[in-house]
Protein backbone atom coordinates (compact mmCIF):
# COMPACT_ATOMS: atom_id res chain seq x y z
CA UNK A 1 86.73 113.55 103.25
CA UNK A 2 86.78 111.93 100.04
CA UNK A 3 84.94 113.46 96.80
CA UNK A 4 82.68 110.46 96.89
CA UNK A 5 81.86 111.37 100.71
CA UNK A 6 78.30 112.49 101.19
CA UNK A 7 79.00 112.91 105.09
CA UNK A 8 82.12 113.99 107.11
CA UNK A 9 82.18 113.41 110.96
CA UNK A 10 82.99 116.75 113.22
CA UNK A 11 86.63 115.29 114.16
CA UNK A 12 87.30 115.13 110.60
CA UNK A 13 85.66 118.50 109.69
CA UNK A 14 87.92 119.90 112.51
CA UNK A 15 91.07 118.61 111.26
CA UNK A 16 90.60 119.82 107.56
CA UNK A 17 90.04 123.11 109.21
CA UNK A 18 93.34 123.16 110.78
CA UNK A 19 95.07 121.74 107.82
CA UNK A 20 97.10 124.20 104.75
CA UNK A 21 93.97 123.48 102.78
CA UNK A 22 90.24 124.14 104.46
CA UNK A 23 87.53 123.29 103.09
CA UNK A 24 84.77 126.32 102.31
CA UNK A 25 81.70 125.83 104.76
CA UNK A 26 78.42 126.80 104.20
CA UNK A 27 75.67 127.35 106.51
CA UNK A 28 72.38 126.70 105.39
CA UNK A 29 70.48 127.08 108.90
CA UNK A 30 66.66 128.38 107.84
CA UNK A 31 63.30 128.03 109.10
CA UNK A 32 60.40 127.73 106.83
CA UNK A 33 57.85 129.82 109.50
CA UNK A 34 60.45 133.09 109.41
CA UNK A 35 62.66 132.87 106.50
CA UNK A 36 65.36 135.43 108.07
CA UNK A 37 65.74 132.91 111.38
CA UNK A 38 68.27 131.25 109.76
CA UNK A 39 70.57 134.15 108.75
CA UNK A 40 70.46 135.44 112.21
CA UNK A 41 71.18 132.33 113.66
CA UNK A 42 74.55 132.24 111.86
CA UNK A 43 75.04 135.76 112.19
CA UNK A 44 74.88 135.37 116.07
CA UNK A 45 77.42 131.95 115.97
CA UNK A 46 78.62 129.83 112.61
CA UNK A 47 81.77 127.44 112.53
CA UNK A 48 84.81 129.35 111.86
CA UNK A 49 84.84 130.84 108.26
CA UNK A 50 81.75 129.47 107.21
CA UNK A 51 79.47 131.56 104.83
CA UNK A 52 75.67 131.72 104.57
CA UNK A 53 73.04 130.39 101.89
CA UNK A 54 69.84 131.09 101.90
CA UNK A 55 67.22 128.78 100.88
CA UNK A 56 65.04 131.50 99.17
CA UNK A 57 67.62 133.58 97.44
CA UNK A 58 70.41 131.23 96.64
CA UNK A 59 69.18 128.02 96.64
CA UNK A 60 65.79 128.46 95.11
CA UNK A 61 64.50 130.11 91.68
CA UNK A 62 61.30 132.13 91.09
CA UNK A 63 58.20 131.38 92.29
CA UNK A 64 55.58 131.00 89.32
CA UNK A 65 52.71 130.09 91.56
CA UNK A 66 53.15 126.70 89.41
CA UNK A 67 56.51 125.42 89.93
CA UNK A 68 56.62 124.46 93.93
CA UNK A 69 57.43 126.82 97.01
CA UNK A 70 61.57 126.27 96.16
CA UNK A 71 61.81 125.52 92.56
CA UNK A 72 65.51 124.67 91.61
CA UNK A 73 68.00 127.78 91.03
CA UNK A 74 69.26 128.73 88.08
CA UNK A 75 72.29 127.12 86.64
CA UNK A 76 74.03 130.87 86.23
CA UNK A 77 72.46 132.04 89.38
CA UNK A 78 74.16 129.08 91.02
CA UNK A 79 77.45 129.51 89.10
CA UNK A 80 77.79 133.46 90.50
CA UNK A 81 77.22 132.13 94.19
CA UNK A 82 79.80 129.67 93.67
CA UNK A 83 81.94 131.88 92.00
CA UNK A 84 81.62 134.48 94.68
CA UNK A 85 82.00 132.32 97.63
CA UNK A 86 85.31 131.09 95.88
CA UNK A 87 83.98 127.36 94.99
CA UNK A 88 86.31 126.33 92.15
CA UNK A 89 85.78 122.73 91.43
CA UNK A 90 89.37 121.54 92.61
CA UNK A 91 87.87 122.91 96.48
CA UNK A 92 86.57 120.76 99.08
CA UNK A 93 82.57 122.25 100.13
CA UNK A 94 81.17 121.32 103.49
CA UNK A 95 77.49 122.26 104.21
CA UNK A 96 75.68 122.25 107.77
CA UNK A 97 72.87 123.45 109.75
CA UNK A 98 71.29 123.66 112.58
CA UNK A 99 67.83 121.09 111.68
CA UNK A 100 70.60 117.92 111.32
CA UNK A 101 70.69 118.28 107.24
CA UNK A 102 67.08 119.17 106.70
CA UNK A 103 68.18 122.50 104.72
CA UNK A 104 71.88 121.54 104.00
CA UNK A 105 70.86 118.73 101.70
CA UNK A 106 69.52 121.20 99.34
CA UNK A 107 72.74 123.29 98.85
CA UNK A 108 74.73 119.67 98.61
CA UNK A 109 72.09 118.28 95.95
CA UNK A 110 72.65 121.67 94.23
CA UNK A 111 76.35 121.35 94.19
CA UNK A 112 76.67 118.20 93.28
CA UNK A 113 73.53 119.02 90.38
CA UNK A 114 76.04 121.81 89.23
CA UNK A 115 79.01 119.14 88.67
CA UNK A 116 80.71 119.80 92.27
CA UNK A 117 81.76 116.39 93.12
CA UNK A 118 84.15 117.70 96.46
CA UNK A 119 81.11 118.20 99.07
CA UNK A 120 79.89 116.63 101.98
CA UNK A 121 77.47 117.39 104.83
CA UNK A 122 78.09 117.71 108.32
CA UNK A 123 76.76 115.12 110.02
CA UNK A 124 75.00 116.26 113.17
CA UNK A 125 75.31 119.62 112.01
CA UNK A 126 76.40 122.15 114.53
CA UNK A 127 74.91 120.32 117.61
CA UNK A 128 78.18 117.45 116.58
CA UNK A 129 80.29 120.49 115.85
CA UNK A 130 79.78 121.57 119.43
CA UNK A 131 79.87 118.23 120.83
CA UNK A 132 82.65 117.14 119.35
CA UNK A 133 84.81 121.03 120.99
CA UNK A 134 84.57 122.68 118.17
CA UNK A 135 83.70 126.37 118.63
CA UNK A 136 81.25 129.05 117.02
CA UNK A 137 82.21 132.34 116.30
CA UNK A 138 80.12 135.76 114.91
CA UNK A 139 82.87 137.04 113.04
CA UNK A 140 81.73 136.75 109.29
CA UNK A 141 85.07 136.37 106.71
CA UNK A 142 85.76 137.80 103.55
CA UNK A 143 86.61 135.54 101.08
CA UNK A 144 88.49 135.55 97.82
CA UNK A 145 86.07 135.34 95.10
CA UNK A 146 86.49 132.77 92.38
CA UNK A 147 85.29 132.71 88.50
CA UNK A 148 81.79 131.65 88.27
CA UNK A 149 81.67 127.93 88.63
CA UNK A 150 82.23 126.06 84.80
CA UNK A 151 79.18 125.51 83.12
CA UNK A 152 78.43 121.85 82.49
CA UNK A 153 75.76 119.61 82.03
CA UNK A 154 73.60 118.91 85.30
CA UNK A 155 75.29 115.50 86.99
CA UNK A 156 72.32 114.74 89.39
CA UNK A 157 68.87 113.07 87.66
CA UNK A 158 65.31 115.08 87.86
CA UNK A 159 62.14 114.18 86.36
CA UNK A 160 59.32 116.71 85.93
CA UNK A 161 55.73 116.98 86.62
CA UNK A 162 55.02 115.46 83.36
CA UNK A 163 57.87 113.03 83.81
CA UNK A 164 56.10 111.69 86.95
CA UNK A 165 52.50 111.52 85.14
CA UNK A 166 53.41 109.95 82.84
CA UNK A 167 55.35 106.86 84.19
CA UNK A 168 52.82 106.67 87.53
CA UNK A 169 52.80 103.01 88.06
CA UNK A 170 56.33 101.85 86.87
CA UNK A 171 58.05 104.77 89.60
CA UNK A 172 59.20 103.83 93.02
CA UNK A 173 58.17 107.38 94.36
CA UNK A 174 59.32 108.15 97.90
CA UNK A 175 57.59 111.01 99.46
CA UNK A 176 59.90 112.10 102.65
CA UNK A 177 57.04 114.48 104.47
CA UNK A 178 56.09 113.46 108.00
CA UNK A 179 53.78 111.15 107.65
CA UNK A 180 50.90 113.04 108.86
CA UNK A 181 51.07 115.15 105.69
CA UNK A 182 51.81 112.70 103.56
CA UNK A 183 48.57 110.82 104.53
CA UNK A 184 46.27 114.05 103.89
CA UNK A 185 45.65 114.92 107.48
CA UNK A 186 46.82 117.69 107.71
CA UNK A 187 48.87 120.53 105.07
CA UNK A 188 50.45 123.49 107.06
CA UNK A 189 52.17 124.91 104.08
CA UNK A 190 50.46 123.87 100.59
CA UNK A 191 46.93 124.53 99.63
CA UNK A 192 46.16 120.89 98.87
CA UNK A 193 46.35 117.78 101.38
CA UNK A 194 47.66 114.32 100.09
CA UNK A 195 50.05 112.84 97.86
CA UNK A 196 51.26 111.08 94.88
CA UNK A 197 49.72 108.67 93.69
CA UNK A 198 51.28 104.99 94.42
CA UNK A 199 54.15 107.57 96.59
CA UNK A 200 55.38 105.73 99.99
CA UNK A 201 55.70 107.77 102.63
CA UNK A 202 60.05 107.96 104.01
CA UNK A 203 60.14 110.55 106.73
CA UNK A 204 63.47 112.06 106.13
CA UNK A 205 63.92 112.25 110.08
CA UNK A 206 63.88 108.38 110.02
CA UNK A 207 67.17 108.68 108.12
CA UNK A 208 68.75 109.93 111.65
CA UNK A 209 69.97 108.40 115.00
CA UNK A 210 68.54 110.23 118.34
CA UNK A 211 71.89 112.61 117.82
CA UNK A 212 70.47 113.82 114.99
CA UNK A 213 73.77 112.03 113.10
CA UNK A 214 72.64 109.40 110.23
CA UNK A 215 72.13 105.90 110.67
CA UNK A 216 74.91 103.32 109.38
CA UNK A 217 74.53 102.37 105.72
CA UNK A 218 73.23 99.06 106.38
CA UNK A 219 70.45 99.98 108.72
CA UNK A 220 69.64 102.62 106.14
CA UNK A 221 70.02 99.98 103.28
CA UNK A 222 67.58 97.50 104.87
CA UNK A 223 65.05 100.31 106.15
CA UNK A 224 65.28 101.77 102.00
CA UNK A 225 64.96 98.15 101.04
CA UNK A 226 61.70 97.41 102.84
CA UNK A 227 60.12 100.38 100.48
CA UNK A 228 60.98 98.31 97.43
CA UNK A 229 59.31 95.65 98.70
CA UNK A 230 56.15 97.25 98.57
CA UNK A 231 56.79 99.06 95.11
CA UNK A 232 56.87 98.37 91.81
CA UNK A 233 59.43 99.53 89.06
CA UNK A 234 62.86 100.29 89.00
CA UNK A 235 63.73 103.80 89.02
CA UNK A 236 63.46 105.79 92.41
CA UNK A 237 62.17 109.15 92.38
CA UNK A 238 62.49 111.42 95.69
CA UNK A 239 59.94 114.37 96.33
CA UNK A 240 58.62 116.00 99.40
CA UNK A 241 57.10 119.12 100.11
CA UNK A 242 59.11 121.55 97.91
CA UNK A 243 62.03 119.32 96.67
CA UNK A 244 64.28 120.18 99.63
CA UNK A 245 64.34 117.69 102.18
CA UNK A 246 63.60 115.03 99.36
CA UNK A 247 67.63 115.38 98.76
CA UNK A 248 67.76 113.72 102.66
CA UNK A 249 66.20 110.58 101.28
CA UNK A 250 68.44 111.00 98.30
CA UNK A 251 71.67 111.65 100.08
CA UNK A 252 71.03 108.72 102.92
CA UNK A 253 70.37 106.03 99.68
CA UNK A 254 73.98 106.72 99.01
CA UNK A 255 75.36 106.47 102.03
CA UNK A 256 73.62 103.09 102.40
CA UNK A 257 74.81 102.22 99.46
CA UNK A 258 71.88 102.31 96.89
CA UNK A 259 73.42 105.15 94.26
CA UNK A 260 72.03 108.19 92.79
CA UNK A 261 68.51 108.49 92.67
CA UNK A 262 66.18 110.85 90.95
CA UNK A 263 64.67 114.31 92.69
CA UNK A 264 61.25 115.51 91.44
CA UNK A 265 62.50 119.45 92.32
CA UNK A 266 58.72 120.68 92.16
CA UNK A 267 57.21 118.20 94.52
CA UNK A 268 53.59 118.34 96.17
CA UNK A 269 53.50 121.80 96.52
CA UNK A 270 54.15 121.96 92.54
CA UNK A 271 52.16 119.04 91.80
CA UNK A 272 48.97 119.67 94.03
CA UNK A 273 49.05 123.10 92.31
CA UNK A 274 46.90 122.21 88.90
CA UNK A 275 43.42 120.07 90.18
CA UNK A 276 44.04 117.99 86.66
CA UNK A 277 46.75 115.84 88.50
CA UNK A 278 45.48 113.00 90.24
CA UNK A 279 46.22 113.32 94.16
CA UNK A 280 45.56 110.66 96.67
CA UNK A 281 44.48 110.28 100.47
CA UNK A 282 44.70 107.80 103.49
């Protein structure tokens, strides 16, 4: 693994695990229907060593009933965690989960937000882990806390609600909800059906290969490519249903090459939450 890696193969993961310097590993396993699934889950098997973030309590602020279902941490709530869990920014991070990246990508767009450059994802998650020998263990580590991480200036671009309104037109928005929701059929989790206006519709699963590993960088380049076809302006702007598995999209445009693109953190479930913003259906 590089620091410019967004994804490390289970061989590789399993050799920097045997070598005089490990990388930390996180496990972000959740579930969005029982929010304690995920914590089980890893408390029942997790790679060797690996600790456990939460999407609620680590990797999402407070709820306003205005700002989305997972608004973004807190910069100092993120430097504790990291602190705690021993991230210092000379350390290599590896995320995984169980859903193939669908709640890891938060915890690596957080890192790398923070100014943690050393992370990557597991790609496959634990279903390559196991596949490739590797073993699972319930035997939770202590670890040797760190500082809390440096405070810097957030290295990964966001726009706002009012960001978004106001350049609707000129945005290549990418909406990465199944497309079902993002058509206004159907809304199991916000009060509103729809989506952006002038948003295309990128199911994050269409990012991954049937073994739930990500497609090669120029399938994924030509498959991002055929979105900017249909859309006009120049900046990209990734949202979904809470601003979590928006950082899929985000993460597979730079593996296929494409850079860093924007997150809109508050996404429909922020967006659809004041009537004045206009919404769309089809």
């Amino acid at each position: 693994m590089t620091p410019r890696s967004p994804l490390i193969g289970a061989e590789a993961l399993r050799a920097l695990l045997a070598s005089a310097a490990p990388p930390i590993v996180l496990d972000c396993s959740f579930d969005l229907a029982d929010s304690s699934a995920g914590e089980r889950s890893y408390g029942e098997g997790h790679l060797p060593h690996a600790q456990y973030l939460h999407l609620d309590r680590d990797l999402s602020g407070p709820k306003t009933g205005s700002n989305g279902r997972h608004p973004p941490p807190g910069r100092a709530q993120c430097a504790e965690w990291m602190g705690r869990l021993g991230i210092a920014p000379e350390r290599e991070v590896v995320v995984c989960d169980r859903q193939a990246g669908m709640f890891a990508v938060r915890a690596w767009w957080v890192l790398r937000w923070m100014g943690h450059t050393r992370v990557a994802l597991l790609d496959g998650g634990l279903a390559a882990w196991l596949q490739a020998g590797g073993s699972l263990t319930a035997q939770i580590d202590r670890v040797a806390p760190a500082a809390p991480y440096p405070a810097a200036p957030p290295a990964m671009p966001t726009l706002d609600a009012q960001q978004v309104l106001a350049r609707l037109g000129t945005l290549r928005v990418i909406d990465a909800r199944a497309p079902e929701r993002y058509r206004g059929d159907v809304e199991p989790l916000d009060a509103v059906a729809g989506h952006i206006p002038g948003a295309l519709n990128r199911f994050f699963k269409d990012n991954l290969q049937s073994d739930g590993r990500f497609k090669p960088a120029a399938q994924l380049r030509s498959e991002f490519e055929t979105l900017w076809a249909e859309a006009p302006g120049t900046v990209v702007v990734n949202q979904c249903g809470s601003g979590v598995t928006a950082c899929h999209n985000l993460l597979a445009m730079e593996v296929a090459g494409l850079g860093t693109t924007a997150l809109y953190p508050g996404s429909w479930s922020e967006w659809s939450s004041d009537a004045s913003r206009p919404m769309a259906r089809r």
